[in-house]
Protein backbone atom coordinates (compact mmCIF):
# COMPACT_ATOMS: atom_id res chain seq x y z
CA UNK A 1 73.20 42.69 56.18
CA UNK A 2 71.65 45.98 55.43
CA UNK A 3 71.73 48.95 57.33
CA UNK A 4 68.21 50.76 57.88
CA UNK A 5 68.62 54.37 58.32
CA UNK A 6 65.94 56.83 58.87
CA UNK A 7 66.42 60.12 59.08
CA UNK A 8 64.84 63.20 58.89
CA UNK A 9 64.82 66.18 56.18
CA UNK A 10 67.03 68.95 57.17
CA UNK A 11 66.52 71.07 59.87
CA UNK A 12 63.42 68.65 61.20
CA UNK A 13 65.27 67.48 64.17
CA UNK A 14 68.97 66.70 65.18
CA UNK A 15 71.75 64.68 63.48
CA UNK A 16 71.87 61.07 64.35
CA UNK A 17 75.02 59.98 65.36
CA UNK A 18 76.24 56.16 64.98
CA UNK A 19 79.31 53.65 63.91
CA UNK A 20 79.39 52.69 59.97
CA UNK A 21 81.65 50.29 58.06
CA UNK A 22 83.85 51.45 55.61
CA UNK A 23 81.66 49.69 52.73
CA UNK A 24 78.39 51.65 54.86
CA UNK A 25 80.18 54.85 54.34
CA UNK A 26 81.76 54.54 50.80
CA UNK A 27 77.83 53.56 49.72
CA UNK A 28 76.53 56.81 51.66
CA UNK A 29 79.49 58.94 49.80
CA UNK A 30 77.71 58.47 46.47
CA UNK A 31 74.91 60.54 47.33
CA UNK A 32 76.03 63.73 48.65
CA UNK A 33 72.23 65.36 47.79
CA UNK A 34 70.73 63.02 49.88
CA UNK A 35 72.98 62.89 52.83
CA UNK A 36 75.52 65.12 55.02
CA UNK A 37 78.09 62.42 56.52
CA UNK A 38 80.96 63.84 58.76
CA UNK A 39 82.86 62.15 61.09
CA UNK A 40 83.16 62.48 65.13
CA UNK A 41 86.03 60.05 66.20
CA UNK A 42 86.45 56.90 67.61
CA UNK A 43 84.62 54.99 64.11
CA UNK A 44 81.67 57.33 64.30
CA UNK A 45 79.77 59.62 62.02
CA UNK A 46 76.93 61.93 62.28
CA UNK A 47 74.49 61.84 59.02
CA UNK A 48 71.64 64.18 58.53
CA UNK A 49 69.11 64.37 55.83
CA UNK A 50 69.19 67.49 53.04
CA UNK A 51 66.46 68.74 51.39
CA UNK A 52 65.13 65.82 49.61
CA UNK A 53 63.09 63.00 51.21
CA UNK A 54 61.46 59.24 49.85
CA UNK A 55 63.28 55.86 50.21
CA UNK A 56 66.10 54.49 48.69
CA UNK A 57 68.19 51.10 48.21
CA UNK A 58 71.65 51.87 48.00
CA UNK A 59 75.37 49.51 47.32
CA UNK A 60 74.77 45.82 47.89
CA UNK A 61 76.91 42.93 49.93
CA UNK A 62 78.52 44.68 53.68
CA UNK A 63 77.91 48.14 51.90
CA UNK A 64 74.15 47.96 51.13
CA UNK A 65 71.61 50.58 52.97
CA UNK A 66 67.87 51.04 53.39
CA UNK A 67 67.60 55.27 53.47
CA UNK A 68 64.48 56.36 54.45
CA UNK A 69 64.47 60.70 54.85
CA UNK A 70 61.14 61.87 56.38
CA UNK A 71 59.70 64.88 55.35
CA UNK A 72 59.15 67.61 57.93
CA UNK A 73 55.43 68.17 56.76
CA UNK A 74 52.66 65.15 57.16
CA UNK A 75 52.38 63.42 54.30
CA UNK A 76 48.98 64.52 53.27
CA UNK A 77 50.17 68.56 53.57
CA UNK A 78 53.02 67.46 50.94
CA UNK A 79 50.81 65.82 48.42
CA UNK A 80 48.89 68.86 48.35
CA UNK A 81 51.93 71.02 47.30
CA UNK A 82 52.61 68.65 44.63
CA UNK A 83 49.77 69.89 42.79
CA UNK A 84 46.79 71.69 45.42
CA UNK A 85 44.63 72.06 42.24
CA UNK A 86 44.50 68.66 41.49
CA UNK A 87 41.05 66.65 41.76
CA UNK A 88 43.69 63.87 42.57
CA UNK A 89 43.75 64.95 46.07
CA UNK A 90 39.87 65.46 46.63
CA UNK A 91 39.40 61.87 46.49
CA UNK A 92 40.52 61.00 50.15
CA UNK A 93 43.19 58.50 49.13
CA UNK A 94 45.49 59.84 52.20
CA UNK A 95 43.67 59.12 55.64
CA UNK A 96 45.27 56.67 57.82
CA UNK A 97 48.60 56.14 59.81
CA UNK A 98 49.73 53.91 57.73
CA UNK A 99 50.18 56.33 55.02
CA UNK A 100 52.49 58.39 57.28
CA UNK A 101 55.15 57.44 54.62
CA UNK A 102 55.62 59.18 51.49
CA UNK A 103 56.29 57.08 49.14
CA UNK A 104 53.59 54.08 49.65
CA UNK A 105 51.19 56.80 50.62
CA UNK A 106 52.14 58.49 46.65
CA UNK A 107 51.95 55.30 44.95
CA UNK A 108 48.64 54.58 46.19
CA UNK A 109 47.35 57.71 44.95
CA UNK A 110 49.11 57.63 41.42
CA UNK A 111 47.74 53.80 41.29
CA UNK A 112 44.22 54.88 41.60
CA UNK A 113 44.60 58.08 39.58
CA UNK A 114 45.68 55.73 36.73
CA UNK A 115 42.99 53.22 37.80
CA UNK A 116 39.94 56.53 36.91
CA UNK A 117 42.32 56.88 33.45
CA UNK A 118 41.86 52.96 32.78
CA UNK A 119 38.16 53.60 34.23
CA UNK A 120 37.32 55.74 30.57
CA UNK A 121 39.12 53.57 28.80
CA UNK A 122 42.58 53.16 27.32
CA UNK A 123 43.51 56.37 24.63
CA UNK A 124 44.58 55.38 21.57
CA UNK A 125 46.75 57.81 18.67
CA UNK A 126 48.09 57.40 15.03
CA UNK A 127 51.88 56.72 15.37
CA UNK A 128 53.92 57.27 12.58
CA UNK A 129 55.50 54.48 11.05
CA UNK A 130 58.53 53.28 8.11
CA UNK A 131 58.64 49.68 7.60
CA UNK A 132 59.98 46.86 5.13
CA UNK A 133 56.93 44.88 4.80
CA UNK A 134 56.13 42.06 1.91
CA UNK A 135 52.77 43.60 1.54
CA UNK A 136 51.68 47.29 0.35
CA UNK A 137 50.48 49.04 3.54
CA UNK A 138 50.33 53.29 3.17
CA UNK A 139 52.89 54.76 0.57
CA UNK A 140 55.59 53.02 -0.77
CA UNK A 141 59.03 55.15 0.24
CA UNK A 142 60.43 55.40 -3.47
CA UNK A 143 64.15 56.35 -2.34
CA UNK A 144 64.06 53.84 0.08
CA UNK A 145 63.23 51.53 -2.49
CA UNK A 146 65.21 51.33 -4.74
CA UNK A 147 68.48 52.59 -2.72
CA UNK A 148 68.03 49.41 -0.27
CA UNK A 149 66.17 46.92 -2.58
CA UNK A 150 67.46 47.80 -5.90
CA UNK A 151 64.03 47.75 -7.25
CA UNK A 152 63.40 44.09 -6.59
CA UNK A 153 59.87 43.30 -4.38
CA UNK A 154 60.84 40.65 -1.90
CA UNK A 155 59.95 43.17 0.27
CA UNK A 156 57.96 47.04 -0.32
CA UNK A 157 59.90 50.17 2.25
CA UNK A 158 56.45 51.47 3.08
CA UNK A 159 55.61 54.60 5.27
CA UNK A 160 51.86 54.61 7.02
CA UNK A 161 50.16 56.13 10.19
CA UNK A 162 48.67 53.20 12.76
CA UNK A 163 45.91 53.65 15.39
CA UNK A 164 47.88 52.29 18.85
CA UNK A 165 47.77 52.51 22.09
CA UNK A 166 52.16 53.18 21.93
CA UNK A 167 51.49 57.09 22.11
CA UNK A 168 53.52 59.31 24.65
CA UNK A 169 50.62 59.81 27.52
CA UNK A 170 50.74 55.37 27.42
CA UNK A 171 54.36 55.65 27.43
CA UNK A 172 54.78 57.94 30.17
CA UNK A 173 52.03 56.48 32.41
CA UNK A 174 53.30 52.65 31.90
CA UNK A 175 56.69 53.50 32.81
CA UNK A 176 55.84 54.85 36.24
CA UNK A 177 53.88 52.05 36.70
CA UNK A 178 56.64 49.75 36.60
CA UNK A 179 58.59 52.35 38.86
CA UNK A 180 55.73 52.63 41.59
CA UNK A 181 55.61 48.61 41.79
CA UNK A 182 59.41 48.32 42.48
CA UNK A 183 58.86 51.73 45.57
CA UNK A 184 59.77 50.19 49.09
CA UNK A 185 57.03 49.38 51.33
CA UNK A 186 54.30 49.59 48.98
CA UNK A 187 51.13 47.93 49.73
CA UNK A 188 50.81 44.95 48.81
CA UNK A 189 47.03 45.71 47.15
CA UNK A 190 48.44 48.49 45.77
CA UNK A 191 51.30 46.13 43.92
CA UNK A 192 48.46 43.99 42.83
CA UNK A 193 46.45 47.10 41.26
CA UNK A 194 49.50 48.35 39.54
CA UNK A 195 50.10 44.85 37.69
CA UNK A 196 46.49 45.02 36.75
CA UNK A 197 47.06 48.71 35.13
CA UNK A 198 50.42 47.09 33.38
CA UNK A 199 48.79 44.31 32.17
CA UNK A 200 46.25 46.53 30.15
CA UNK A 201 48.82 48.65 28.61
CA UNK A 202 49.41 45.77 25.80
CA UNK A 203 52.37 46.71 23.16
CA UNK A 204 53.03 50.11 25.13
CA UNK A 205 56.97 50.86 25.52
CA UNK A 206 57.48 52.34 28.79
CA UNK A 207 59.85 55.14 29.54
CA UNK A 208 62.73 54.00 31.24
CA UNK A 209 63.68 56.68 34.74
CA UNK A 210 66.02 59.17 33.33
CA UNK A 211 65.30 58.93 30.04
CA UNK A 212 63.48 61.92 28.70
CA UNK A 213 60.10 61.95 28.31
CA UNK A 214 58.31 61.52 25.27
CA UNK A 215 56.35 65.52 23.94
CA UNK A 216 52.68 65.50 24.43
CA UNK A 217 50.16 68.31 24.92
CA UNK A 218 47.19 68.67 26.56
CA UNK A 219 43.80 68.13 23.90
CA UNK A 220 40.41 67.77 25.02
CA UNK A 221 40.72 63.81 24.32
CA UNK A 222 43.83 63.60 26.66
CA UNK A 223 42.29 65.95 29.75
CA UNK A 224 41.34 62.97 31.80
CA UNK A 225 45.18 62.08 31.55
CA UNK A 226 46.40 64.82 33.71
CA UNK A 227 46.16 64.17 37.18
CA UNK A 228 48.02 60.50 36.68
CA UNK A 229 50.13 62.24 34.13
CA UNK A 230 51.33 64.88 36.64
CA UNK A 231 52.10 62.02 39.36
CA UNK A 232 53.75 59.63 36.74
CA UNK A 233 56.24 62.15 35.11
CA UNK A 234 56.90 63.05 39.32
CA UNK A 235 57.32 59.35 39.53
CA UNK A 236 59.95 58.99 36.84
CA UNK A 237 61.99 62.06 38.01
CA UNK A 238 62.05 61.13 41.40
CA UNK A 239 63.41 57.69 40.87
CA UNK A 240 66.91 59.43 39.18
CA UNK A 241 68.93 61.27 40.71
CA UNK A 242 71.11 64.46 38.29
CA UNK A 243 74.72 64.47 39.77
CA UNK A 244 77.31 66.50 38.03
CA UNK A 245 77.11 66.20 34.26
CA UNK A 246 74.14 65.60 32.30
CA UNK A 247 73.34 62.45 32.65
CA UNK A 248 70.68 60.86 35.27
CA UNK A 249 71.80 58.25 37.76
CA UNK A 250 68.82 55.65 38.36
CA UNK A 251 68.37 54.65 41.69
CA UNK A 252 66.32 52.11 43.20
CA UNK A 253 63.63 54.04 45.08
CA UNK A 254 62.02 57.62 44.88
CA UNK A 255 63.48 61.02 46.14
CA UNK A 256 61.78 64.11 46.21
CA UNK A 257 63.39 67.47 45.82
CA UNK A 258 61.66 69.71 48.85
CA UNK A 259 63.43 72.75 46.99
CA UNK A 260 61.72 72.36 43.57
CA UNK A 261 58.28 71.04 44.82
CA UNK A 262 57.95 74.69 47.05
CA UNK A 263 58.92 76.87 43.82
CA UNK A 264 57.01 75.11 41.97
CA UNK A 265 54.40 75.46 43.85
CA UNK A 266 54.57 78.48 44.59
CA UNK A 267 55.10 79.50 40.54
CA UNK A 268 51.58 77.88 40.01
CA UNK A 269 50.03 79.80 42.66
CA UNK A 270 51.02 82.75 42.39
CA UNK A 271 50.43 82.41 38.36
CA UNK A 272 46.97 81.73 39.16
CA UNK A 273 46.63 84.82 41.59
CA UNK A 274 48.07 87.75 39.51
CA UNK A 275 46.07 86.85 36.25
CA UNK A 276 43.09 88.72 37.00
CA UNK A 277 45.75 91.43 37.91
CA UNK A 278 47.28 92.04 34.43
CA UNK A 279 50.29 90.06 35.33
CA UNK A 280 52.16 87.35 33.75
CA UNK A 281 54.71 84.84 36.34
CA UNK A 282 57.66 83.14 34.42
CA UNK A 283 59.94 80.95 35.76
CA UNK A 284 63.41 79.74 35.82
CA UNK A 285 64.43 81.63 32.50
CA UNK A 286 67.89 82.72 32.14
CA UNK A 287 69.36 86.02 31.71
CA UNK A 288 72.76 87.92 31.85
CA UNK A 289 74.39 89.18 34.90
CA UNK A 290 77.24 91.11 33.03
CA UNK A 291 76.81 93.21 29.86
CA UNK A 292 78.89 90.99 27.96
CA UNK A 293 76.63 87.77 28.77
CA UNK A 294 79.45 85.76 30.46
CA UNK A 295 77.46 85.52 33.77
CA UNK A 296 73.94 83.78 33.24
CA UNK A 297 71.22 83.20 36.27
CA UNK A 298 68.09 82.26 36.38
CA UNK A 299 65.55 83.99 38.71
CA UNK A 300 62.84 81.52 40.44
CA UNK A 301 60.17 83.91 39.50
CA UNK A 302 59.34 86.94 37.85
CA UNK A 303 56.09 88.79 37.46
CA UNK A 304 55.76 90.60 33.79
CA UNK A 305 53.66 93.48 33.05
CA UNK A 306 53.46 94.59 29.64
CA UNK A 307 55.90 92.08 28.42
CA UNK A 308 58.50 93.54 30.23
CA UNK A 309 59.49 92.05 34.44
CA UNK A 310 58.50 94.18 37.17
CA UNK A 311 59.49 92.31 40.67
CA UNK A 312 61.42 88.88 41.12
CA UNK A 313 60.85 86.42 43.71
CA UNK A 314 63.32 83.67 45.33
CA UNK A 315 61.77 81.01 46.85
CA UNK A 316 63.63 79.58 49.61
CA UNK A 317 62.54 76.37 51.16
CA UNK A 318 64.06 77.77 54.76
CA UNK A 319 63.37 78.78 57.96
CA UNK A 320 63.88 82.71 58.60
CA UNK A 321 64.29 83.26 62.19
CA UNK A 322 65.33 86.76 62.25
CA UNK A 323 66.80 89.01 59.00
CA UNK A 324 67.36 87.10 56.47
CA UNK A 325 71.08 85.92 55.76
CA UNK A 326 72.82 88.35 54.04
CA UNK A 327 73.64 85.93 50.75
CA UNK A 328 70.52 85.59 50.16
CA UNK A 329 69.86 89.31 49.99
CA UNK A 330 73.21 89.45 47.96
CA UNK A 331 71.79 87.34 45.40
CA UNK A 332 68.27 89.34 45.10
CA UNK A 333 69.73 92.81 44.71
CA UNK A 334 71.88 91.31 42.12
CA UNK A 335 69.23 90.05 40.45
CA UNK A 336 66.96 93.36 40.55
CA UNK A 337 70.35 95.03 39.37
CA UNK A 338 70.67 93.16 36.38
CA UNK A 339 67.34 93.32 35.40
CA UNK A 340 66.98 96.76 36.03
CA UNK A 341 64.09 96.08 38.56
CA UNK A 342 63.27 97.96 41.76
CA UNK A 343 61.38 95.60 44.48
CA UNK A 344 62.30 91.91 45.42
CA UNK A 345 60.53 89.41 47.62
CA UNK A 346 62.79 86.62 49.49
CA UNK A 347 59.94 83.84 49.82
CA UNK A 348 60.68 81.31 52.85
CA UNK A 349 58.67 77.98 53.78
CA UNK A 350 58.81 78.46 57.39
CA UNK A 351 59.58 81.02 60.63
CA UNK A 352 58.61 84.13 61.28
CA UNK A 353 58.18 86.85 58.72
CA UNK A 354 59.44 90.36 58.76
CA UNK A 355 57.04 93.37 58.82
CA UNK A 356 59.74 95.97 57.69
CA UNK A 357 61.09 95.83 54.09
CA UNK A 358 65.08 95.92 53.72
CA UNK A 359 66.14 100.23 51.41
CA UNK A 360 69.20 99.33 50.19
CA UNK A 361 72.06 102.08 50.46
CA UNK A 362 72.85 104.10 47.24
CA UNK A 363 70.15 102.26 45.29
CA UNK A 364 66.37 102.26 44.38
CA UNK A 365 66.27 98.46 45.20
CA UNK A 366 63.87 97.53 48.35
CA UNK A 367 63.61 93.74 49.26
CA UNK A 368 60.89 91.85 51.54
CA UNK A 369 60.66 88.69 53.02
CA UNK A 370 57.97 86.62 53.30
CA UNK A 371 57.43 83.51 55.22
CA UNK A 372 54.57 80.89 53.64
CA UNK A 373 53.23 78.54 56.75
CA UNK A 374 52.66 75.38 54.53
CA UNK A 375 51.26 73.02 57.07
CA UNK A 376 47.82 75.00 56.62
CA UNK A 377 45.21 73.69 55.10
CA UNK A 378 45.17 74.03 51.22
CA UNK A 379 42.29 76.38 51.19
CA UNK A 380 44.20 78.69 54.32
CA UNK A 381 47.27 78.81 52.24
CA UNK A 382 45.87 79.43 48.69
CA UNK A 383 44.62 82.83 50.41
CA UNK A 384 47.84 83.60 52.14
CA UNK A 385 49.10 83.45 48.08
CA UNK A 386 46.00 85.62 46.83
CA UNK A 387 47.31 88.35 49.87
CA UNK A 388 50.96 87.77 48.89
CA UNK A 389 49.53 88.39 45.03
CA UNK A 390 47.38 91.46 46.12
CA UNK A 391 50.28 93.31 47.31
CA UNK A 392 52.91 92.34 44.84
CA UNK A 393 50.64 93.73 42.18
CA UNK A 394 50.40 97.10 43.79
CA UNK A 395 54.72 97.33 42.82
């Protein structure tokens, strides 16, 4: 029988507390990102949720589990972080109380994002091709030739360009199309729309979860792509999970990582804010700690003027009630150290922010912390950003 847990993301509410079967707990054990399992006595454990949410199926037989970890945000408030610019989420898809779950309520709104794509019709590319083919088609491959058929023409090694649908933006779309009709408690009209959208993507290979996805780049033909592109490559991440080592685990379901979805939003935000300032936001590039390069890190954010980084930020998808935790200002002043910067700005998702900024002894560095309420409305918190902007381009 399987066990249905749901839980909430961490720090939304307490720790549930119940009795699991050793099968139960060695099937919650292989997801440490997911889950915090400890035990209490007497054949009990308490699990809370981290900072990912979405539904998974886990194990099978006495050890399979239903895990269901609700964000802390409504629904509608996360879908907006995913991308706030979007058109996607202008079109009302999220309104009801059915869609207070996050994963049918997403793969509703990539299914009809991919429904406007179909809408304009289906894009089509020249995809390079090298064939053995008994008639001439393009350029006969010479080497090829006579290396593999010794000159004989039973059949011609040809290379030529053909006009398909099999191009990366079909590939990448397709495959979370077959991922959003597998999701847990998906609508059932939702299932039936997705099929449809399969069903038109004739001779397209999919991309499989985990696998990585095929280059594209945005052109004026591939612009109406974007907004199901954005949700589809979302899609395939979400439904593979990166433990240690390099390879992607697929699971059967969809997990979001809170963490990454706030700096990422806030990256495109604040990107958007400091342009008419001069300023430039990277993200996520690596650097040396230590003069011999032995020590790497990679800020969340930094803000460039005149090619050269002027304040970092580290997004922390937290509550700050009170200072913030002295680690975290550890790891900022090491990072203004190293990169020979003098102001750094601790970014938190919730709690109460801090009016004074934190001199640190012996040193030029000064650090603030910031706290981003993000169950405002879009428009609210895309001008707490332009403030946030306003000020950090005064440093």
């Amino acid at each position: 029988m399987t066990l249905r847990l749901t839980l909430a993301e961490a720090s939304a509410s307490q720790p549930c507390t119940l009795a699991l079967t050793p099968a139960q707990i060695a099937t919650l054990a292989t997801v440490p990102d997911l889950i915090a399992i400890t035990p209490v006595g007497g054949g009990r454990w308490r699990l809370s949720g981290r900072q990912r949410v979405g539904t998974v199926r886990l194990g099978h037989g006495d050890g399979a589990v239903e895990l269901r970890v609700r964000p802390k945000l409504p629904v509608r408030r996360l879908l907006g972080l995913l991308d706030s610019g979007d058109s996607v989420w202008r079109h009302r898809e999220i309104s009801a109380a059915a869609d207070d779950l996050l994963v049918p309520a997403l793969a509703t709104v990539f299914a009809r994002a991919a429904e406007r794509v179909h809408r304009g019709g289906i894009l089509h590319g020249f995809v390079h091709r090298e064939d053995a083919l008994t008639v001439m088609r393009g350029r006969i491959r010479t080497s090829a030739q006579l290396s593999r058929r010794m000159g004989l023409p039973t059949a011609i090694e040809v290379a030529y360009d053909d006009y398909l649908a099999d191009i990366p933006e079909n590939q990448i779309l397709l495959g979370a199309i077959d991922v959003a009709a597998t999701l847990p408690d998906v609508a059932t009209t939702t299932i039936a729309l997705l099929r449809h959208l399969s069903a038109r993507l004739v001779g397209v290979v999919p991309v499989r979860p985990g696998a990585p996805l095929p280059p594209w780049r945005l052109t004026r033909l591939n612009e109406r792509y974007l907004p199901a592109l954005r949700l589809a490559e979302l899609l395939l991440s979400g439904s593979s999970l990166q433990q240690e080592g390099p390879r992607a685990v697929q699971i059967d379901g969809f997990i979001l990582n809170m963490a990454q979805i706030f700096e990422r939003f806030l990256t495109r935000q604040l990107t958007t804010a400091l342009l008419p300032y001069g300023l430039r936001c990277t993200a996520q590039q690596e650097y040396q700690l230590d003069s011999r390069g032995l020590v790497r890190f990679k800020p969340d954010i930094l803000v460039h003027h005149g090619g050269r980084p002027c304040v970092v930020i580290d997004a922390k998808y937290r509550t700050l009630d009170g200072p913030p935790p002295t680690n975290h200002l550890f790891q900022l002043i090491s990072y203004c150290t190293a990169l020979g910067i003098t102001h750094g700005h601790l970014m938190y998702a919730s709690g109460r922010p801090r009016a004074q900024p934190y001199q640190i002894n012996h040193s030029e560095v000064t650090l603030y912390a910031h706290v981003l309420d993000l169950n405002q409305d879009p428009g609210e918190l895309a001008s707490v950003v332009a403030a946030l902007a306003e000020r950090l381009a005064l440093f």
